[in-house]
C-alpha atoms as a PDB file:
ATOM      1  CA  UNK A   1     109.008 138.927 116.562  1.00  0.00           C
ATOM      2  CA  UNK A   2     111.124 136.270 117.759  1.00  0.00           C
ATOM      3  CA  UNK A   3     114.502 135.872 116.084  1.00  0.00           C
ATOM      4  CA  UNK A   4     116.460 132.643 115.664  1.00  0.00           C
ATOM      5  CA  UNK A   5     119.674 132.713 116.975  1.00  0.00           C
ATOM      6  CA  UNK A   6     121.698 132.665 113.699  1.00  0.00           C
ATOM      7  CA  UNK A   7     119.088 133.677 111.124  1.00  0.00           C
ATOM      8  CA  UNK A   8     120.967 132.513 108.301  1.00  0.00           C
ATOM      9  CA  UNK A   9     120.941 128.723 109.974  1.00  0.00           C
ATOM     10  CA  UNK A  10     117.638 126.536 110.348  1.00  0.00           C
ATOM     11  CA  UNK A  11     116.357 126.737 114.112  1.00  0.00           C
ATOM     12  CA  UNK A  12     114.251 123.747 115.074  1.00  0.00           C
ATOM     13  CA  UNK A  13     110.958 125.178 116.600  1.00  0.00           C
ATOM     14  CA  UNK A  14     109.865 123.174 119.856  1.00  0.00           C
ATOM     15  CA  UNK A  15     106.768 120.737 119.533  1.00  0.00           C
ATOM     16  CA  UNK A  16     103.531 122.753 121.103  1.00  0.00           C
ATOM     17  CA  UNK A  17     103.114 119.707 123.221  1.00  0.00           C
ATOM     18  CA  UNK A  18     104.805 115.974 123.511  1.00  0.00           C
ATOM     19  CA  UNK A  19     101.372 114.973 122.298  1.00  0.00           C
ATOM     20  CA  UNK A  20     100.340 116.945 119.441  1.00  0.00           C
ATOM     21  CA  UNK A  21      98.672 115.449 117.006  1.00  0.00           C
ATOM     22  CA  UNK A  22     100.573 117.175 114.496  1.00  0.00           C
ATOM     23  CA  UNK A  23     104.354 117.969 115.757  1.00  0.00           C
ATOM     24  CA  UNK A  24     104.136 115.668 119.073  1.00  0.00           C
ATOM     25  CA  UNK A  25     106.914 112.989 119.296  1.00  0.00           C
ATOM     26  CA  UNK A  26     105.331 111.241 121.506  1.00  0.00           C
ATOM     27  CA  UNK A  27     102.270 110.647 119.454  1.00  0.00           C
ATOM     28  CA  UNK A  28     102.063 107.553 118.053  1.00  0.00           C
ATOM     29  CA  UNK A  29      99.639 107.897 115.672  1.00  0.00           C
ATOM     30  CA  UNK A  30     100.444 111.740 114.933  1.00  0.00           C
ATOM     31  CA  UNK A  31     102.587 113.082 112.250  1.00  0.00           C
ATOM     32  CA  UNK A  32     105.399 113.978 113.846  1.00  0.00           C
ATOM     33  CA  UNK A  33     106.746 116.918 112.294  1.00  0.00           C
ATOM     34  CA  UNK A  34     110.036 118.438 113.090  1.00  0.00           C
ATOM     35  CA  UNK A  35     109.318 121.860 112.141  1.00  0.00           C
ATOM     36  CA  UNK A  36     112.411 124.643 111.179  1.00  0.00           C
ATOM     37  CA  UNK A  37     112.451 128.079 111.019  1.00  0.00           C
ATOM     38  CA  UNK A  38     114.625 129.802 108.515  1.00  0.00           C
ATOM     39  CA  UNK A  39     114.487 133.590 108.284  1.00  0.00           C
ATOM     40  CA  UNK A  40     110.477 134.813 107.849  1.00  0.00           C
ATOM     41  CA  UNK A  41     110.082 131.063 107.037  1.00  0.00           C
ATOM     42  CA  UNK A  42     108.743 127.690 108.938  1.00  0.00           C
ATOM     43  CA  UNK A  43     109.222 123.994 107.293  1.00  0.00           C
ATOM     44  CA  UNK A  44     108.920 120.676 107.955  1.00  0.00           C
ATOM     45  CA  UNK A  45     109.213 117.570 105.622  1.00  0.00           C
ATOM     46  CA  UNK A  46     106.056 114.994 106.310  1.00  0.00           C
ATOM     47  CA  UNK A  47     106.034 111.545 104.930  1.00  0.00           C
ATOM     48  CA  UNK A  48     102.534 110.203 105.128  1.00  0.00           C
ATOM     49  CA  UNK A  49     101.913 106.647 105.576  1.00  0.00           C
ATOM     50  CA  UNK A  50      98.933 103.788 106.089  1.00  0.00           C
ATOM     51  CA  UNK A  51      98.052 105.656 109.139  1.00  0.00           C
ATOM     52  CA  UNK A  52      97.224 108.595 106.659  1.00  0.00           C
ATOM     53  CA  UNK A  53      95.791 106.534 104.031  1.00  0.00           C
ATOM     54  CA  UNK A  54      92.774 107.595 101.974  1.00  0.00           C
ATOM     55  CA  UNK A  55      92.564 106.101  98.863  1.00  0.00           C
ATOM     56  CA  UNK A  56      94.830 103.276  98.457  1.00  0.00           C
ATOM     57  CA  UNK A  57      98.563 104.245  98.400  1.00  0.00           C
ATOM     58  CA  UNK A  58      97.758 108.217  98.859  1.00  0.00           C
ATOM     59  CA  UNK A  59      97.948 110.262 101.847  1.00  0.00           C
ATOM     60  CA  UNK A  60      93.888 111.200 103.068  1.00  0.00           C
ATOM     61  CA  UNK A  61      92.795 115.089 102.878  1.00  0.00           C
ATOM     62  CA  UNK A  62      92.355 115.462 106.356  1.00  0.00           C
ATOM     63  CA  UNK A  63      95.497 113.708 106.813  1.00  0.00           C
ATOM     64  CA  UNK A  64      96.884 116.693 104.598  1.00  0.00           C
ATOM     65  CA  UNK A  65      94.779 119.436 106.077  1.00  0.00           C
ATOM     66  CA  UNK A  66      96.015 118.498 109.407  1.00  0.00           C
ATOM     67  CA  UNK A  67      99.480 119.084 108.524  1.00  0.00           C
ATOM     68  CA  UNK A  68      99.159 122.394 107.085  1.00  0.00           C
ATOM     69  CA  UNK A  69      97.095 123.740 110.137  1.00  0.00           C
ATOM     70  CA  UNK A  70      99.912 122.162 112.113  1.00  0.00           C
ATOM     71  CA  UNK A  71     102.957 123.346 109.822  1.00  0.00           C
ATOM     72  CA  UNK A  72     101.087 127.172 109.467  1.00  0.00           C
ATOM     73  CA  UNK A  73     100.560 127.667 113.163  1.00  0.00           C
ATOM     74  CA  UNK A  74     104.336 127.182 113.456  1.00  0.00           C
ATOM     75  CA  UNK A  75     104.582 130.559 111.779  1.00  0.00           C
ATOM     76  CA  UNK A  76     102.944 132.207 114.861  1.00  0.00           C
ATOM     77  CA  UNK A  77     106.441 132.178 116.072  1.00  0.00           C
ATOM     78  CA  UNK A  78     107.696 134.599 113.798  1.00  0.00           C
ATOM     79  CA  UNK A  79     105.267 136.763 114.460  1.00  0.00           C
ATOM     80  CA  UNK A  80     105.594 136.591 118.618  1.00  0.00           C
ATOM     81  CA  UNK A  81     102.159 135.407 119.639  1.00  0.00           C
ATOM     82  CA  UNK A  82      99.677 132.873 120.890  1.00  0.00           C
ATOM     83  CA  UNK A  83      97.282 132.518 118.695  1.00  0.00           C
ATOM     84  CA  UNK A  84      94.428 130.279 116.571  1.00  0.00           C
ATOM     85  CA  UNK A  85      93.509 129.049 113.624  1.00  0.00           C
ATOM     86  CA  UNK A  86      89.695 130.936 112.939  1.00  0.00           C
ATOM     87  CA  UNK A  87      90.114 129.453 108.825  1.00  0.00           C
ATOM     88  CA  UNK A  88      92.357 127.495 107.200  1.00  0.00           C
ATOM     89  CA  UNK A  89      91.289 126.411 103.510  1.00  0.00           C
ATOM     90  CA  UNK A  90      93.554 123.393 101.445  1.00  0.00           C
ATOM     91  CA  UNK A  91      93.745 123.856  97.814  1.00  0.00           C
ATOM     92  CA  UNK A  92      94.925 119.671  96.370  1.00  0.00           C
ATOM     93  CA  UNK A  93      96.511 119.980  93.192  1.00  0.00           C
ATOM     94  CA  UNK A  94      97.952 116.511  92.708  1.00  0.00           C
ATOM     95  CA  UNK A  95      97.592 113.496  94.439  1.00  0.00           C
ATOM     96  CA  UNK A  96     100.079 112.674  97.855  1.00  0.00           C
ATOM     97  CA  UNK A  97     101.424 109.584  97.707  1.00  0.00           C
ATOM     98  CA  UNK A  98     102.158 107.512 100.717  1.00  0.00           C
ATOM     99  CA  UNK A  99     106.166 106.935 102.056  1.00  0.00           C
ATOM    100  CA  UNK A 100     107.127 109.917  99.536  1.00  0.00           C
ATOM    101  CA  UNK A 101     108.615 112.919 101.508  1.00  0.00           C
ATOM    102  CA  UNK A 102     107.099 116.083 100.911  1.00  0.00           C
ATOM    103  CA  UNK A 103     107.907 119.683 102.189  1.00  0.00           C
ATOM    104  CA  UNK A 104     105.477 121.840 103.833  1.00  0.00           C
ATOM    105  CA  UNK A 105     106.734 125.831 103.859  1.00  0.00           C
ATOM    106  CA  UNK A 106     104.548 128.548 105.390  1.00  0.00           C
ATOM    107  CA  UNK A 107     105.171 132.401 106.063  1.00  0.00           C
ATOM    108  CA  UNK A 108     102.897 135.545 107.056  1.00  0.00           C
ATOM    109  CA  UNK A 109     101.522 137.271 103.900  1.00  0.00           C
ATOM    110  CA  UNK A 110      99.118 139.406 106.070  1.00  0.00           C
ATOM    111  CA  UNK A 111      98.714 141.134 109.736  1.00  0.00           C
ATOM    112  CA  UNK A 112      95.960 142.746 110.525  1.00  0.00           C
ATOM    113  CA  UNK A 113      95.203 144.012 114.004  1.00  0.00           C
ATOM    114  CA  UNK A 114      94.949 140.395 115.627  1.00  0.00           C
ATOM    115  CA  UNK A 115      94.484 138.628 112.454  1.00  0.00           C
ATOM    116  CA  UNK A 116      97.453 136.888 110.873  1.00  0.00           C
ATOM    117  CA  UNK A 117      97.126 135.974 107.519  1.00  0.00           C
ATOM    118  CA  UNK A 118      99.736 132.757 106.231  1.00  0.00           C
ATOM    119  CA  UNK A 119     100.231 130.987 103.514  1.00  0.00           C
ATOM    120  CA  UNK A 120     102.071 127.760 102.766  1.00  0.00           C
ATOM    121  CA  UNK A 121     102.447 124.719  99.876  1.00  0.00           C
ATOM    122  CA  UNK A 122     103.705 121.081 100.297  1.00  0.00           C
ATOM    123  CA  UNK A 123     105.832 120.233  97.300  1.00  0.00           C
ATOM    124  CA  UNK A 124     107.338 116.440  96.859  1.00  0.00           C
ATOM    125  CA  UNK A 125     110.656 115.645  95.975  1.00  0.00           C
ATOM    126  CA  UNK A 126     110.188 115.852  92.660  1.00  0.00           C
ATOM    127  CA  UNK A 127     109.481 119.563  92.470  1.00  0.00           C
ATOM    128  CA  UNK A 128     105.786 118.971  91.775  1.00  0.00           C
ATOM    129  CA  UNK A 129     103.714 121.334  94.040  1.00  0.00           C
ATOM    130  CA  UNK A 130     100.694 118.311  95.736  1.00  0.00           C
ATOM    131  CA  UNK A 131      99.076 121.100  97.452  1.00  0.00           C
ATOM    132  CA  UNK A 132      98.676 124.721  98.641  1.00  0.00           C
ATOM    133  CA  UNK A 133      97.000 126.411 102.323  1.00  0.00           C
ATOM    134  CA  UNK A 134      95.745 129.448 103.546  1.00  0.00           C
ATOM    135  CA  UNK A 135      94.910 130.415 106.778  1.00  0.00           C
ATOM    136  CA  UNK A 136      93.831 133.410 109.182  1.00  0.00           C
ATOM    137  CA  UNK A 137      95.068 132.655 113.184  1.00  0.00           C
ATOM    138  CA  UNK A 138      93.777 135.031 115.418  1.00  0.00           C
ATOM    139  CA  UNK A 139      96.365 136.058 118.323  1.00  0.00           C
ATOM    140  CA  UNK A 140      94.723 135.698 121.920  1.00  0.00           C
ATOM    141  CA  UNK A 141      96.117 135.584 125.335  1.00  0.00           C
ATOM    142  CA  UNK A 142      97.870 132.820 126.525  1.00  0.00           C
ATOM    143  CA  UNK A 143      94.841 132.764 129.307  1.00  0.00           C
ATOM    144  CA  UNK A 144      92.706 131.619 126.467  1.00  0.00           C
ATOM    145  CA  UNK A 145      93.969 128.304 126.141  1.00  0.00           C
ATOM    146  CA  UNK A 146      93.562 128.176 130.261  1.00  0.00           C
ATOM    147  CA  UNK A 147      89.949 128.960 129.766  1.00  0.00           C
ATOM    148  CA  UNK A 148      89.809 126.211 127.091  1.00  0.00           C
ATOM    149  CA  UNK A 149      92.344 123.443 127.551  1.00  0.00           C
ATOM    150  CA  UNK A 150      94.905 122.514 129.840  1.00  0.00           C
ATOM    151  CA  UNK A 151      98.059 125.234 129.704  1.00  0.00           C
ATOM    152  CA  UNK A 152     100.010 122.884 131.692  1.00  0.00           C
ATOM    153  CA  UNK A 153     100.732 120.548 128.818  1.00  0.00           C
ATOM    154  CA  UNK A 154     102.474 123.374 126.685  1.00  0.00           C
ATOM    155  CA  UNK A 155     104.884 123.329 129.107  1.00  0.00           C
ATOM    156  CA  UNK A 156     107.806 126.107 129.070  1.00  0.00           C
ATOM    157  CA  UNK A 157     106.205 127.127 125.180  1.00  0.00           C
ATOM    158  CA  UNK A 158     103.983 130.184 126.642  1.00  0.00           C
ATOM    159  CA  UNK A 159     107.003 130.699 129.126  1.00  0.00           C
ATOM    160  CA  UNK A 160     109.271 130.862 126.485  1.00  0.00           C
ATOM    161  CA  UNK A 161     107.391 132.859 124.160  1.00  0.00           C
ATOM    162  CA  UNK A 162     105.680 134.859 126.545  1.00  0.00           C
ATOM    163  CA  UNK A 163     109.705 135.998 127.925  1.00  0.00           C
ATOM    164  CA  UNK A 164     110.364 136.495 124.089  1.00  0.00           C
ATOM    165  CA  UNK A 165     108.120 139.419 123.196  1.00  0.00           C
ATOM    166  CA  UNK A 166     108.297 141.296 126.657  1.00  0.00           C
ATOM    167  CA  UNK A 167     104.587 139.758 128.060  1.00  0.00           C
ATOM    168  CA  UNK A 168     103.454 142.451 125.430  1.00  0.00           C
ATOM    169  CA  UNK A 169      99.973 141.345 123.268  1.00  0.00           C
ATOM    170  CA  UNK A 170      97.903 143.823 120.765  1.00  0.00           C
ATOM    171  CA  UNK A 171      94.432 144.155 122.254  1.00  0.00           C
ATOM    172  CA  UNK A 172      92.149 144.822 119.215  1.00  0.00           C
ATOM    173  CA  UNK A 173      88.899 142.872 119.615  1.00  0.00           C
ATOM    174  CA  UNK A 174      87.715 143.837 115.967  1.00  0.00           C
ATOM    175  CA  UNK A 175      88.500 139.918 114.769  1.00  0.00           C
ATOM    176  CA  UNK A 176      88.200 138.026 117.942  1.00  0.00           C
ATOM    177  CA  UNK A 177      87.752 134.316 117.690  1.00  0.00           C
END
């Protein structure tokens, strides 16, 4: 596990890249979510706007689902390890509407052997729960992402959490990607 430095304070998580579509400040047309971790906890607040649109004046599914994959992955920091999403399902309960602020929380309900098991809701400012997420990330080796992508655009991240847990990874390959 990683711990924040004051665990009782919110400690803003870095973006995985400049880029991301989801947490990337440098994105223009991403969502740009400035993600917090407090305790066994990850948050960010996500106001959804005519780039998100579905139907008129509310915030599109994918628009949604993309923000919970996003938000949940944050949560791999808590638990110390690389890792992707293998499922992530969105339950919608209400409709999101657009330039309304809503909070997405996640935590870990489930390890097991490499499969971490999170689960998360986005609630508006009016206490009304818009939707809910599950998923199941896998943890892999930070080589992964070299075999599949370009490492060099995360940056110090695998440094940093790669220093953070000792270089140490489990090695189960009963729920590989």
């Amino acid at each position: 596990m990683i711990d924040p430095p004051d665990p009782t304070a919110p400690h803003r998580l870095p973006a995985h890249t400049p880029i991301c579509m989801g947490c990337g400040p440098e994105n223009p047309s991403g969502l740009r979510l400035a993600v917090y971790r407090l305790r066994d906890e990850v948050y960010a607040d996500v106001t959804f706007d005519e780039r998100h649109i579905g139907a008129p004046g509310l915030a599109h599914g994918g628009a949604i689902a993309a923000a919970c994959d996003d938000l949940l992955g944050f949560t791999l920091w808590i638990a110390g390890t690389p890792a992707v999403t293998r499922n992530l399902a969105v339950e919608y309960l209400a409709p999101v509407p657009l330039h309304q602020t809503h909070r997405i929380t996640a935590r870990i309900s489930a390890r097991h052997r490499r499969a971490l098991h999170v689960q998360g809701e986005g609630v508006g400012k009016d206490g009304i729960t818009r939707f809910t997420a599950t998923a199941i990330f896998i943890a892999v080796e930070p080589e992964h992402f070299a075999a599949h992508g370009d490492i060099a655009s995360f940056g110090e991240l695998f440094d940093r959490l790669i220093r953070s847990v000792g270089g140490h990874r489990e090695h189960d390959s009963d729920e590989g990607p």
